[in-house]
Protein backbone atom coordinates (compact mmCIF):
# COMPACT_ATOMS: atom_id res chain seq x y z
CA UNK A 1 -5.73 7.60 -1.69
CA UNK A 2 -2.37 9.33 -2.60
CA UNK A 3 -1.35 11.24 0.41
CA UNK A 4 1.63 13.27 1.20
CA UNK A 5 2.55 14.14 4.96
CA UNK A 6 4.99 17.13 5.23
CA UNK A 7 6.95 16.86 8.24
CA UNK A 8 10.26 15.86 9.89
CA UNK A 9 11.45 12.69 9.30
CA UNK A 10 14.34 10.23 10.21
CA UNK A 11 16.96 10.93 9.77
CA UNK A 12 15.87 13.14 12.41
CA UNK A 13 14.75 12.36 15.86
CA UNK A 14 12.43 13.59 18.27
CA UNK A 15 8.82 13.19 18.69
CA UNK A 16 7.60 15.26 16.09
CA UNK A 17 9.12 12.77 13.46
CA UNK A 18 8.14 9.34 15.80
CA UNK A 19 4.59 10.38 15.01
CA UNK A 20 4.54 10.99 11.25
CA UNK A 21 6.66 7.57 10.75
CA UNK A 22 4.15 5.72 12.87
CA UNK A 23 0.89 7.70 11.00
CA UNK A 24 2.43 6.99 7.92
CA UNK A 25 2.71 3.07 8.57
CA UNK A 26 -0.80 3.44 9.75
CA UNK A 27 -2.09 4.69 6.40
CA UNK A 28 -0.05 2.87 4.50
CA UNK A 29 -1.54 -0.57 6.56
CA UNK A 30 -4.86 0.68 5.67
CA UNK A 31 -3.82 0.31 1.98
CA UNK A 32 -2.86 4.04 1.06
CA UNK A 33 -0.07 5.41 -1.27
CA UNK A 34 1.94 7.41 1.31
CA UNK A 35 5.23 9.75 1.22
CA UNK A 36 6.91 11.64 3.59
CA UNK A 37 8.19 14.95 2.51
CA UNK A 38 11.08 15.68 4.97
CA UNK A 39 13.11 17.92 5.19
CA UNK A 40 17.03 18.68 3.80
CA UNK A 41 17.96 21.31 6.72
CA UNK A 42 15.29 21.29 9.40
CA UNK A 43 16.47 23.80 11.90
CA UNK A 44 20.07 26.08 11.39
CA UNK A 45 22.35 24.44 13.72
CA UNK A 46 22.91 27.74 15.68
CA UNK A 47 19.02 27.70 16.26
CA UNK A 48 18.98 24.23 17.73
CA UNK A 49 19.41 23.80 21.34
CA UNK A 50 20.75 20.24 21.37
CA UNK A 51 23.70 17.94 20.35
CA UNK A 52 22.52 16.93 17.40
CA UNK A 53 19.58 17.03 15.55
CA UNK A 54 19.89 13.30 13.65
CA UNK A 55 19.17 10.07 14.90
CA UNK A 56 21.31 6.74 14.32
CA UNK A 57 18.32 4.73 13.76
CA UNK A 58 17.09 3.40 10.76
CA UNK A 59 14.23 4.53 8.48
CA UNK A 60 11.30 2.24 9.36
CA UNK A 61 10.66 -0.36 6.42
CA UNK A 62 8.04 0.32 3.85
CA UNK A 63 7.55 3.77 4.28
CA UNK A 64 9.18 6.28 1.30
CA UNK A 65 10.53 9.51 2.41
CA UNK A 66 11.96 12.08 0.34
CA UNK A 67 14.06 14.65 1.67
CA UNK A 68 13.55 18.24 -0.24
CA UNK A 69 12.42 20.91 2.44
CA UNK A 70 14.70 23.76 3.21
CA UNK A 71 13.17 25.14 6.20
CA UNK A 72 15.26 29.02 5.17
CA UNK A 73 15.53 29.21 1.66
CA UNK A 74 12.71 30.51 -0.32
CA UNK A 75 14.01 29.38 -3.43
CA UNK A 76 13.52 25.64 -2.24
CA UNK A 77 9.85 26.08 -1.42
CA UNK A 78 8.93 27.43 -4.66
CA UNK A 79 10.69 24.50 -6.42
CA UNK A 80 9.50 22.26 -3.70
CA UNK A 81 5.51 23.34 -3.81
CA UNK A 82 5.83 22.89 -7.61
CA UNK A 83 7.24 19.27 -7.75
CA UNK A 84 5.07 18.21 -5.12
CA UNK A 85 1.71 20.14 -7.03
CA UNK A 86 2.57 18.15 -10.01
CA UNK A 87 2.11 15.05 -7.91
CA UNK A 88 -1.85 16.29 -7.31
CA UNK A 89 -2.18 13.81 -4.19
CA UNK A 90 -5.53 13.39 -2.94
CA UNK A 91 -4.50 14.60 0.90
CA UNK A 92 -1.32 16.53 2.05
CA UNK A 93 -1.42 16.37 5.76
CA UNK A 94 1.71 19.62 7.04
CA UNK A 95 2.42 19.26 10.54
CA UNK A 96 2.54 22.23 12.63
CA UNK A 97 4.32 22.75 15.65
CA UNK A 98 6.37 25.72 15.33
CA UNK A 99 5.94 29.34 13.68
CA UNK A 100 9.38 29.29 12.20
CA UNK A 101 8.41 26.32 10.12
CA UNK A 102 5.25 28.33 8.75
CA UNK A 103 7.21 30.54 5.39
CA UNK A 104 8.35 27.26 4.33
CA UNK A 105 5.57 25.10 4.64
CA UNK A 106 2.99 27.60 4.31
CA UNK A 107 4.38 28.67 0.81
CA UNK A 108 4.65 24.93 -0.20
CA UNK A 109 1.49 24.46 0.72
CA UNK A 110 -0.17 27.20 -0.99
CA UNK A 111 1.68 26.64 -4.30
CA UNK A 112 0.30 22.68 -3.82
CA UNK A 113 -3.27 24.32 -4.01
CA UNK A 114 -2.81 25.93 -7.62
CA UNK A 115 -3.55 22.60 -8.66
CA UNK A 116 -7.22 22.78 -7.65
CA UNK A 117 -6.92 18.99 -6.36
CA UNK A 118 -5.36 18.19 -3.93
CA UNK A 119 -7.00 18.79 0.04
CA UNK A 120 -4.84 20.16 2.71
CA UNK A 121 -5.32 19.33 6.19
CA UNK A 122 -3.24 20.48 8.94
CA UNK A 123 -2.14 18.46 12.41
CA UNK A 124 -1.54 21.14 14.97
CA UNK A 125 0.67 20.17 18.03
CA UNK A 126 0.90 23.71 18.72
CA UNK A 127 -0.10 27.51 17.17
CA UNK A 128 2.37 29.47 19.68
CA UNK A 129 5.04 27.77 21.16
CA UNK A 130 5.65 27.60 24.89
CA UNK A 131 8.81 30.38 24.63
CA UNK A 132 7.57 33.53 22.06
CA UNK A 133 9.29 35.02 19.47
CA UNK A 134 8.66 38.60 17.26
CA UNK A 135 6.60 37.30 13.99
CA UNK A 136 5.31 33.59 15.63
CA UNK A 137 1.58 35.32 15.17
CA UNK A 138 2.12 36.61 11.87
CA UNK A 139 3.51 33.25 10.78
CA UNK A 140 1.31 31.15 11.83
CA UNK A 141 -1.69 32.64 10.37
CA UNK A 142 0.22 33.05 6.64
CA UNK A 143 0.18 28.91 7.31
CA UNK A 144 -3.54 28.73 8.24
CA UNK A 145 -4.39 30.30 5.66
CA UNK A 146 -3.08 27.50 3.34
CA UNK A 147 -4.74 24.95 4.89
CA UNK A 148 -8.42 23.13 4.39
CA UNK A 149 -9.40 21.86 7.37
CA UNK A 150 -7.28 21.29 10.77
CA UNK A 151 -7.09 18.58 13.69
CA UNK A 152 -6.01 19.27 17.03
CA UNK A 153 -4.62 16.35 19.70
CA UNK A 154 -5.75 18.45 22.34
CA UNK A 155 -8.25 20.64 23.73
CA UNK A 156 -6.76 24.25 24.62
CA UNK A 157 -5.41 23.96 21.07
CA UNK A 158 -8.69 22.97 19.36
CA UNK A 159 -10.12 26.12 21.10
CA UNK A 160 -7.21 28.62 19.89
CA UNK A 161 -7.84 27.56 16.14
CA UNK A 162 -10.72 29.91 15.56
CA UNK A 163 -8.00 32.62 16.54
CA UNK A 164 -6.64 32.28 12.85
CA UNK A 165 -9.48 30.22 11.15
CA UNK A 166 -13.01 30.28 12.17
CA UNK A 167 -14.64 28.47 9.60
CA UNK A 168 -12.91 25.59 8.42
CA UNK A 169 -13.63 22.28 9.57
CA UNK A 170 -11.87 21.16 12.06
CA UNK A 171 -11.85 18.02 15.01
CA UNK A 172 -10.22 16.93 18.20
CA UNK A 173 -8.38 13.97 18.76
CA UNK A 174 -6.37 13.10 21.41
CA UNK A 175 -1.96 12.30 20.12
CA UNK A 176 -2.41 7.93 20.15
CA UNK A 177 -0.16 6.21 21.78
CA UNK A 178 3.05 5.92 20.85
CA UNK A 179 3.88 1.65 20.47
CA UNK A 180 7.22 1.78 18.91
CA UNK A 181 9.33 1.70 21.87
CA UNK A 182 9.89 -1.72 21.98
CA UNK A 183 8.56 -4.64 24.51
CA UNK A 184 7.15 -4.05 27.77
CA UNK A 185 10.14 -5.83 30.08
CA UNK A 186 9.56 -6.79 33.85
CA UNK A 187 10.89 -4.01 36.18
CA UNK A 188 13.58 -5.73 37.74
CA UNK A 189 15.20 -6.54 34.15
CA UNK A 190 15.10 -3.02 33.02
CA UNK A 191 16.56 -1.90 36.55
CA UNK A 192 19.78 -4.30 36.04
CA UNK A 193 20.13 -3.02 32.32
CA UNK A 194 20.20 0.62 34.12
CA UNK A 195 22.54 -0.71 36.38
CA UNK A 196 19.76 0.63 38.86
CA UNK A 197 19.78 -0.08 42.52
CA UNK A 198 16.40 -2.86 43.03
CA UNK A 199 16.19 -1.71 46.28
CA UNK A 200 14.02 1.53 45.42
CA UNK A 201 11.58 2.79 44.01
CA UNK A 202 11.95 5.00 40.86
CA UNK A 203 9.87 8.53 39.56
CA UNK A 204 10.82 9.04 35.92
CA UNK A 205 10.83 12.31 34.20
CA UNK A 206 11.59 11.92 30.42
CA UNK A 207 12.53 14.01 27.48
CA UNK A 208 14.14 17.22 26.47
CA UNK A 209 14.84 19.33 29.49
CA UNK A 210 13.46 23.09 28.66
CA UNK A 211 12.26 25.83 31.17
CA UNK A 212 8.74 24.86 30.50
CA UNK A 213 8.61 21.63 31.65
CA UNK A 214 9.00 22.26 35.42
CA UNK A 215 12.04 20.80 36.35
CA UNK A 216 12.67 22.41 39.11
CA UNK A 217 9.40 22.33 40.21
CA UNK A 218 10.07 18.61 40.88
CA UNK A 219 13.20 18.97 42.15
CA UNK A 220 11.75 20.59 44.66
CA UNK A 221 9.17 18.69 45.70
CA UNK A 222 11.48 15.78 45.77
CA UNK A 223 13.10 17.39 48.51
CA UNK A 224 10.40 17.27 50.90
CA UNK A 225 11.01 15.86 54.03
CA UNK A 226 8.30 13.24 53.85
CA UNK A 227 9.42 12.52 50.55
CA UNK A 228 13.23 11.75 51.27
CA UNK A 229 12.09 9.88 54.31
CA UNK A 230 10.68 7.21 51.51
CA UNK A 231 13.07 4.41 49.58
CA UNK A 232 12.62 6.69 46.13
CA UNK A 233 15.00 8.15 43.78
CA UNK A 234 14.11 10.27 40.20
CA UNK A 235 15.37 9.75 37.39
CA UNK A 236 15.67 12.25 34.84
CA UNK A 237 16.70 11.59 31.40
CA UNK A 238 17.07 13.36 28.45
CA UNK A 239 19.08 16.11 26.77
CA UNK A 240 19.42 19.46 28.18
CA UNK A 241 18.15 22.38 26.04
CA UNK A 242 18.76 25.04 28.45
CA UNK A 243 20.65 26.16 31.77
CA UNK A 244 21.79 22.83 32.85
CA UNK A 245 24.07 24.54 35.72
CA UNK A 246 20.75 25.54 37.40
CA UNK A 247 19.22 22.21 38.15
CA UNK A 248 22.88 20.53 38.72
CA UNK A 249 23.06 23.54 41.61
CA UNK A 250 19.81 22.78 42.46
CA UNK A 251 20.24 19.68 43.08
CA UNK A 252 23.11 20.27 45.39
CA UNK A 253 21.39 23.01 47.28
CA UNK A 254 18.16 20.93 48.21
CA UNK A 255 19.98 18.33 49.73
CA UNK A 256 18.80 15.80 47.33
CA UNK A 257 22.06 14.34 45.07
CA UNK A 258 21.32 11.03 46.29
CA UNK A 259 18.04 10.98 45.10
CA UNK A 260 18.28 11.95 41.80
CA UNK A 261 20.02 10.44 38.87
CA UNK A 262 20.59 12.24 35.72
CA UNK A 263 21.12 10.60 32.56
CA UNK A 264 22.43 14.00 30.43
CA UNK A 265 21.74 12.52 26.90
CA UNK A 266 19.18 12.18 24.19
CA UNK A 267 17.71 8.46 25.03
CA UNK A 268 17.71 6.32 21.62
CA UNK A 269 14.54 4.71 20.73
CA UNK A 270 15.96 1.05 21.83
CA UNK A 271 15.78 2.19 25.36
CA UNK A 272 13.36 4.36 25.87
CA UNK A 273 11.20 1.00 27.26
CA UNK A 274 14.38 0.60 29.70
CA UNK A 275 13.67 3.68 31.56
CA UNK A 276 9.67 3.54 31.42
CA UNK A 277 9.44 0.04 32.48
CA UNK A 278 12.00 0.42 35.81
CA UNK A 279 9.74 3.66 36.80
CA UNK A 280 6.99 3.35 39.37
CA UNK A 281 5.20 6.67 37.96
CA UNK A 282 6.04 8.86 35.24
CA UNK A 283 6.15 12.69 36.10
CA UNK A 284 5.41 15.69 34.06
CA UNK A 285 5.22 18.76 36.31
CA UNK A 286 5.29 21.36 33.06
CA UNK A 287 4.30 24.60 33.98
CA UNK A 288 2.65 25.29 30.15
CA UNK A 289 1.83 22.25 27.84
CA UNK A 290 -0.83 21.12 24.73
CA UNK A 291 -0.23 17.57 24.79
CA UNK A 292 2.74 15.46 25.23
CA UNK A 293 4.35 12.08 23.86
CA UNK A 294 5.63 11.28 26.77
CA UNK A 295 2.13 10.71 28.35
CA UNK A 296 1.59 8.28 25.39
CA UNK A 297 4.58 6.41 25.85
CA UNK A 298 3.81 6.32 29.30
CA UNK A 299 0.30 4.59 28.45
CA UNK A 300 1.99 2.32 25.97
CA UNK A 301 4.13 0.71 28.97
CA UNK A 302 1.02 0.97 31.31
CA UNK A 303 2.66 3.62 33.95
CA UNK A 304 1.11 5.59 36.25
CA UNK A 305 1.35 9.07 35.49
CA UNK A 306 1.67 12.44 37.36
CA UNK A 307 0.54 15.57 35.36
CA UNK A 308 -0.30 19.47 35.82
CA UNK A 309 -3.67 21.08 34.85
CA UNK A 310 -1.88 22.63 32.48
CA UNK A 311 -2.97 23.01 28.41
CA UNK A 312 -3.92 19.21 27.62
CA UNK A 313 -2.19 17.33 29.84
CA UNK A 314 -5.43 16.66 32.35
CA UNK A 315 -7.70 15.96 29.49
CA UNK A 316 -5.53 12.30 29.09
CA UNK A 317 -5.15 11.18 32.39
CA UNK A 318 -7.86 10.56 35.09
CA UNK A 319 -6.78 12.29 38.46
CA UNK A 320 -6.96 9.68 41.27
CA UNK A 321 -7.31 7.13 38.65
CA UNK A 322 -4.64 6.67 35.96
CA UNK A 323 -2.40 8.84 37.95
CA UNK A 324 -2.61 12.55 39.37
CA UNK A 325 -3.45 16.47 37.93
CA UNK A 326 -2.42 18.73 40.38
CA UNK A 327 -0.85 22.37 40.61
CA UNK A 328 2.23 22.93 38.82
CA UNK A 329 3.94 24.27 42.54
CA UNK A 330 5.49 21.34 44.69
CA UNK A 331 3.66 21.45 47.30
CA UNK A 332 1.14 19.69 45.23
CA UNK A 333 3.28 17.48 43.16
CA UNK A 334 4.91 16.45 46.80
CA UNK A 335 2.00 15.49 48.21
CA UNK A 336 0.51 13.06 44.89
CA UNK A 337 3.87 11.28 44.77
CA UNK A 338 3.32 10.84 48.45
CA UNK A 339 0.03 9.54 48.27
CA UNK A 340 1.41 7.66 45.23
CA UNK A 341 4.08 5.99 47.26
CA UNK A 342 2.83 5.61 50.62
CA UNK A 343 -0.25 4.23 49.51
CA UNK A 344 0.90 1.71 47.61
CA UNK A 345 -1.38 2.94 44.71
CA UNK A 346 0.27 1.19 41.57
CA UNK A 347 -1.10 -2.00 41.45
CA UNK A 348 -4.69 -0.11 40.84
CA UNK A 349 -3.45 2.45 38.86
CA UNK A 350 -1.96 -0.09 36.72
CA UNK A 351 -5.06 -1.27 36.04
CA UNK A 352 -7.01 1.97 35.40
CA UNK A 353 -3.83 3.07 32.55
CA UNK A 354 -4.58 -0.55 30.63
CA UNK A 355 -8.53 0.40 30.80
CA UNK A 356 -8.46 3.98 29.61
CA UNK A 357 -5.21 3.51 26.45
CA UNK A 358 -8.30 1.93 24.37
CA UNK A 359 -9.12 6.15 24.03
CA UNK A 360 -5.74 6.59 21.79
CA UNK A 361 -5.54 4.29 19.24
CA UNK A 362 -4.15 4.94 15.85
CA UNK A 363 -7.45 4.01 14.40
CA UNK A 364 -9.05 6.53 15.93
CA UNK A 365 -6.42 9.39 14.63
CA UNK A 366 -6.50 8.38 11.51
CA UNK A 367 -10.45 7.86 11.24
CA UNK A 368 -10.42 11.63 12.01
CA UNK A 369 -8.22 12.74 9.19
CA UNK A 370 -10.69 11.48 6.84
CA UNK A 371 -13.46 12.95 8.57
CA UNK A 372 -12.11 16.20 8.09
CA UNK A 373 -10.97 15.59 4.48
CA UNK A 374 -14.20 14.79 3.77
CA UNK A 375 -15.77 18.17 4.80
CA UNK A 376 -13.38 20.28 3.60
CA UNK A 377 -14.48 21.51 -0.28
């Protein structure tokens, strides 16, 4: 088939464009014609939260991608939709994961359709984002109605679809695992590249920092006196995208500044296996959540996991078995790392992770993309 997957790209980073490189090689390895439409400005700089939004890394090999979106000018799309209905692909698979991305790639997508060929099916990672905005509702159905048919990686997101588009078809399947991140390294190796102290024990939480992901609910259950009795530190790593004084005062008021170490920066993808493979358990305390990569790059390097019953996040890991679900409050998230440590519960849990990854396979993902394109019409 000729298929065209619009999404972010490198030369920008993040998880968003990790998975349409890796789906693309996937599709392409299964002997399809595939280009990634990416974008020329993704997000105004005075909208993005971060340092940058560009990555140093290479392209990956083999894969085209053609930069022509302009996520704010209207102009673009309409010369944009054209080109790309001229190119009457059999499948255009549009990411969506953010309302403000919807006027561009809705319009795109519904000029793509005038050509009465090719099928449109959408990957949702989420309908509403985590922090609201005036218009996100509005937006988001002018996008669904563009689309054919819709796949969700998780659950609570799978159910919200009928809020904008009852009768299309549409299928579950959970975000594969993300194997990209390099070789899994023993965990004293990856300690001495982190110039880590082998002495302790190490709880990782990964990725952007935002309100949402319950930062400070694991600061404070790190300070809990059974927990600071124990040989552990945290490590948190990743980029600050909001109010990085409150968690550096936290920090200081808890008592807890030699237990954690921060590592303030966006990690490139030739260390992300550094930092998995020193942690004992991987920790993801959000207090709202659909799915999450970091879970999958967690399963790729066979950690442990601790997660909230929040959105998807419990429908991918077995509580008691490939980690913990518990109550985003930490109390809760106290006690499981407890258990966790005390316990000595790796070794099994280990075990359980490398069992249950078989669930996320690329395969899989991809095997449901067709099986929606071929019930859409």
């Amino acid at each position: 088939m000729k298929i065209l997957l619009i999404g972010t790209a490198n030369p920008y980073r993040g998880g968003i464009a990790a998975l349409n490189e890796r789906l693309a090689i996937e599709l392409s390895q299964k002997g399809h014609e595939v280009e990634i439409i990416n974008f020329t400005l993704q997000y105004p700089s005075f909208l993005f939260p971060g340092k940058t939004q560009y990555t140093d890394n290479k392209p990956p090999e083999g894969i085209k991608i053609a930069r022509m979106i302009n996520s704010i000018n209207p102009f673009n799309w309409i010369v944009t939709g054209n080109k790309l209905k001229k190119k009457k692909a059999d499948l255009v698979i549009v990411r969506f994961w953010l309302p403000m991305m919807a006027p561009s790639t809705g319009t795109i997508c519904k000029l793509i359709k005038r050509n009465r060929f090719s099928k449109i099916i959408t990957i949702v990672d989420n309908l509403l984002p985590h922090e609201s905005r005036i218009g996100d509702r509005a937006f988001t159905q002018y996008f669904m109605n563009q689309t054919d048919g819709m796949l969700a990686m998780s659950e609570c997101v799978f159910n919200d679809l009928d809020l904008f588009r009852k009768k299309q078809p549409k299928k579950l399947s959970p975000h594969p695992i993300y194997d990209h991140y390099g070789e899994h390294i023993p965990k004293e190796k990856a300690l001495k590249m982190l110039n880590l102290d082998t002495h302790f024990r190490y709880i990782l939480f990964f990725g952007f920092i935002r309100e949402y992901k319950g930062l400070d609910l694991l600061l404070q259950a790190i300070s809990d006196q059974q927990l600071k009795s124990l040989n552990i530190k945290l490590i948190v790593a990743g980029e600050f995208y909001s109010n990085e004084p409150l968690y550096t005062k936290m920090v200081h008021d808890l008592n807890i500044v030699d237990k954690v170490i921060f590592k303030k920066e966006y990690i490139p993808e030739n260390e992300v296996n550094q930092f998995f493979c020193a942690a004992d358990i991987i920790a993801q305390p959000y207090k709202t959540a659909t799915q999450s990569g970091v879970t999958q790059i967690g399963y790729h390097f066979h950690k442990p996991m601790l997660v909230t019953n929040v959105g998807g996040l419990s429908e991918i890991i077995e509580d008691g078995k490939c980690g913990y679900v518990v109550h985003p409050d930490p109390t809760s998230i106290a006690k499981a790392l407890w258990d966790f440590f005390e316990n000595n519960r790796e070794e099994t849990m280990v075990e359980e992770v490398e069992r249950a990854k078989g669930k996320f396979s690329w395969d899989i993902f991809s095997k449901s993309i067709f099986e929606i394109n071929n019930l859409c019409t």
